[in-house]
C-alpha atoms as a PDB file:
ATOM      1  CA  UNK A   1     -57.321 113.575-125.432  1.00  0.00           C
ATOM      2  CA  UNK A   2     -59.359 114.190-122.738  1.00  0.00           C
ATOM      3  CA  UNK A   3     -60.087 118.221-121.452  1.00  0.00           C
ATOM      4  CA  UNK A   4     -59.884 117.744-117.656  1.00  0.00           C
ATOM      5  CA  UNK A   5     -58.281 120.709-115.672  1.00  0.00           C
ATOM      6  CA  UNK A   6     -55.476 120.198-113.436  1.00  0.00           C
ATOM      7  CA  UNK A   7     -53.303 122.369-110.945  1.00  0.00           C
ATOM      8  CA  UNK A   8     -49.601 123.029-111.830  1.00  0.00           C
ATOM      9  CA  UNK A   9     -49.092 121.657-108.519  1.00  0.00           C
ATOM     10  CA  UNK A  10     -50.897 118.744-109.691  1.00  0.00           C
ATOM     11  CA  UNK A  11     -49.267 118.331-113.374  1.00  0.00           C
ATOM     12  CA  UNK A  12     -45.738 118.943-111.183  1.00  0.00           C
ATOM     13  CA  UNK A  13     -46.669 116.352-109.376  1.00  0.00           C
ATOM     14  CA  UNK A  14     -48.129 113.643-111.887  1.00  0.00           C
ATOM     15  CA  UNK A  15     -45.672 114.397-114.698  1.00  0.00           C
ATOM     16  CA  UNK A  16     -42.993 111.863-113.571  1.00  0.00           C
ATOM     17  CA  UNK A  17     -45.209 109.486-112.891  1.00  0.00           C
ATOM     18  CA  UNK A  18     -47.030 109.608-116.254  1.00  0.00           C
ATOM     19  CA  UNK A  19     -43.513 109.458-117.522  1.00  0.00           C
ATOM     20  CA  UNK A  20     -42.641 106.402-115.614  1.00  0.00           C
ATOM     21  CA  UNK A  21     -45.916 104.424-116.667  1.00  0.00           C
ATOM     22  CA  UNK A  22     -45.033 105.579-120.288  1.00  0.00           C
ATOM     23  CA  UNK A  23     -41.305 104.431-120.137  1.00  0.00           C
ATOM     24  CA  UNK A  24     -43.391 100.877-119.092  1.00  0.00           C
ATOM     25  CA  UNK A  25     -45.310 100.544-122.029  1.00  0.00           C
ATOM     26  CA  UNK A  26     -42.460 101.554-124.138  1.00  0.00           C
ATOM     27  CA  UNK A  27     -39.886  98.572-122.451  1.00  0.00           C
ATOM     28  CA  UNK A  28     -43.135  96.437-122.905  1.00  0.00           C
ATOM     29  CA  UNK A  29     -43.386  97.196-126.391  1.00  0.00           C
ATOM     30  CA  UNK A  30     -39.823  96.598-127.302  1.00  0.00           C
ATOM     31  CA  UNK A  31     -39.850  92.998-125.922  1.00  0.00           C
ATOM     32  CA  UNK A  32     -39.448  90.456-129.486  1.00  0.00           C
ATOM     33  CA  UNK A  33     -42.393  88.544-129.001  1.00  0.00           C
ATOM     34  CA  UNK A  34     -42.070  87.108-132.644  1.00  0.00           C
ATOM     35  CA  UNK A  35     -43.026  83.305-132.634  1.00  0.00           C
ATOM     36  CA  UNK A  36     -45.056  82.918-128.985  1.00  0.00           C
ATOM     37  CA  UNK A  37     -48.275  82.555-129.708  1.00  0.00           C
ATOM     38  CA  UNK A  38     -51.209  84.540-127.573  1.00  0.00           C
ATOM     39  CA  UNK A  39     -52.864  83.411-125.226  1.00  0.00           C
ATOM     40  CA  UNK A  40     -55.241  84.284-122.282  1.00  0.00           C
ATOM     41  CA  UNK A  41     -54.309  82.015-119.946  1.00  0.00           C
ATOM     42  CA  UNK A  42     -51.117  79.888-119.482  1.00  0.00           C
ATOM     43  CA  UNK A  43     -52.927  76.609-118.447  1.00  0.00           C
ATOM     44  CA  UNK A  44     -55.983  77.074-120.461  1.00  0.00           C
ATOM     45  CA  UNK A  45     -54.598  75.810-123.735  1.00  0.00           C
ATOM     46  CA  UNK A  46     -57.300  76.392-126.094  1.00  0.00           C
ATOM     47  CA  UNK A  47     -59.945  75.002-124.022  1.00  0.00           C
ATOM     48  CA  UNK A  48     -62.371  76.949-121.085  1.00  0.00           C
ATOM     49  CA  UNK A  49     -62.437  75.255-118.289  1.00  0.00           C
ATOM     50  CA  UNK A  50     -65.713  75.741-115.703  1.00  0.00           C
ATOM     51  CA  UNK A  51     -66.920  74.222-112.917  1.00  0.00           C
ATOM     52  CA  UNK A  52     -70.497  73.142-112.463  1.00  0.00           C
ATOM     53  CA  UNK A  53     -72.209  75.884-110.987  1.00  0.00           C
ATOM     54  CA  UNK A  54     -74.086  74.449-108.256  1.00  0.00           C
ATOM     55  CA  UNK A  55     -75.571  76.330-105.393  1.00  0.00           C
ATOM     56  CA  UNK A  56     -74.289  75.690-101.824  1.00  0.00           C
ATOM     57  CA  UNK A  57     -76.098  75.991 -98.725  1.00  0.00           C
ATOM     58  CA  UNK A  58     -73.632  77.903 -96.155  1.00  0.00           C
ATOM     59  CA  UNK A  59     -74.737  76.310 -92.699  1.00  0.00           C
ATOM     60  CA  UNK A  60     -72.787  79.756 -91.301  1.00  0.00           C
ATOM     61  CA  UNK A  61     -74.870  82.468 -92.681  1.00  0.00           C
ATOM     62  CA  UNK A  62     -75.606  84.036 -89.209  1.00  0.00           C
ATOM     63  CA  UNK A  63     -72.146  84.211 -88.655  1.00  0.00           C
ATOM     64  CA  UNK A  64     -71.426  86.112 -91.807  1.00  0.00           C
ATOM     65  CA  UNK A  65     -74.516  88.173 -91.858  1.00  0.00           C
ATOM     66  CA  UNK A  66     -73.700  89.144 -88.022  1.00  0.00           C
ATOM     67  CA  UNK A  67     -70.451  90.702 -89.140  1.00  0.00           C
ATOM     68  CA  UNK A  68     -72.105  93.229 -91.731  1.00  0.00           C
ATOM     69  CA  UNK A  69     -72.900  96.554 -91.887  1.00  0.00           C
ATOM     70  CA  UNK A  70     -75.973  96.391 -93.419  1.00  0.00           C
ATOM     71  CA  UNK A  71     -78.596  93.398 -94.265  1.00  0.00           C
ATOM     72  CA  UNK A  72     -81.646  92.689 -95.900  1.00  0.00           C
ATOM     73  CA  UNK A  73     -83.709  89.354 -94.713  1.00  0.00           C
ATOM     74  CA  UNK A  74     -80.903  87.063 -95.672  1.00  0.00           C
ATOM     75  CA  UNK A  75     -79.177  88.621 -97.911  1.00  0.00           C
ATOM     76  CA  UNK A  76     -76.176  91.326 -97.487  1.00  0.00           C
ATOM     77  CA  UNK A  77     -77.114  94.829 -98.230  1.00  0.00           C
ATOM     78  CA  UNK A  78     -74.317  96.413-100.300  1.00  0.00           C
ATOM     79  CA  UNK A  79     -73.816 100.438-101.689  1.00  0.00           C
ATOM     80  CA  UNK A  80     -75.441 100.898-105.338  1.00  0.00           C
ATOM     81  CA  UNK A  81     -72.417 101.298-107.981  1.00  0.00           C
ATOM     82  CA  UNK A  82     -74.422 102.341-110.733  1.00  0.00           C
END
């Protein structure tokens, strides 16, 4: 388990909703899945299915790139994640 601290306001306040998810996983795990086979994807049936990937010319680029916060040259300027 992980050591994180929380309030007893907060542990008050999460506890039935831990509970709840829990009680989830439990109905989840009781369903008799014995004889469907897994799968992924419904409609993929054993196969992936791609499309070419082609790049596309946008003749509206102003048009997006005028309704963002924040651009560089042509591109749109986003926050770093990492």
């Amino acid at each position: 388990m992980a050591h994180i601290s929380v309030t007893d306001e907060e542990v008050k306040e999460w506890e039935p909703q831990l509970q709840q998810i829990v009680s989830w996983f439990n109905q989840l795990q009781a369903v008799d899945v014995e004889g469907v086979p897994p799968a992924v994807r419904i409609d993929m049936e054993g196969e992936n299915v791609l499309r070419p990937d082609k790049p596309v010319q946008y003749e509206a680029r102003e048009a997006i790139l005028s309704q963002v916060p924040e651009t560089e040259g042509e591109f749109v300027k986003v926050p770093k994640i990492l």
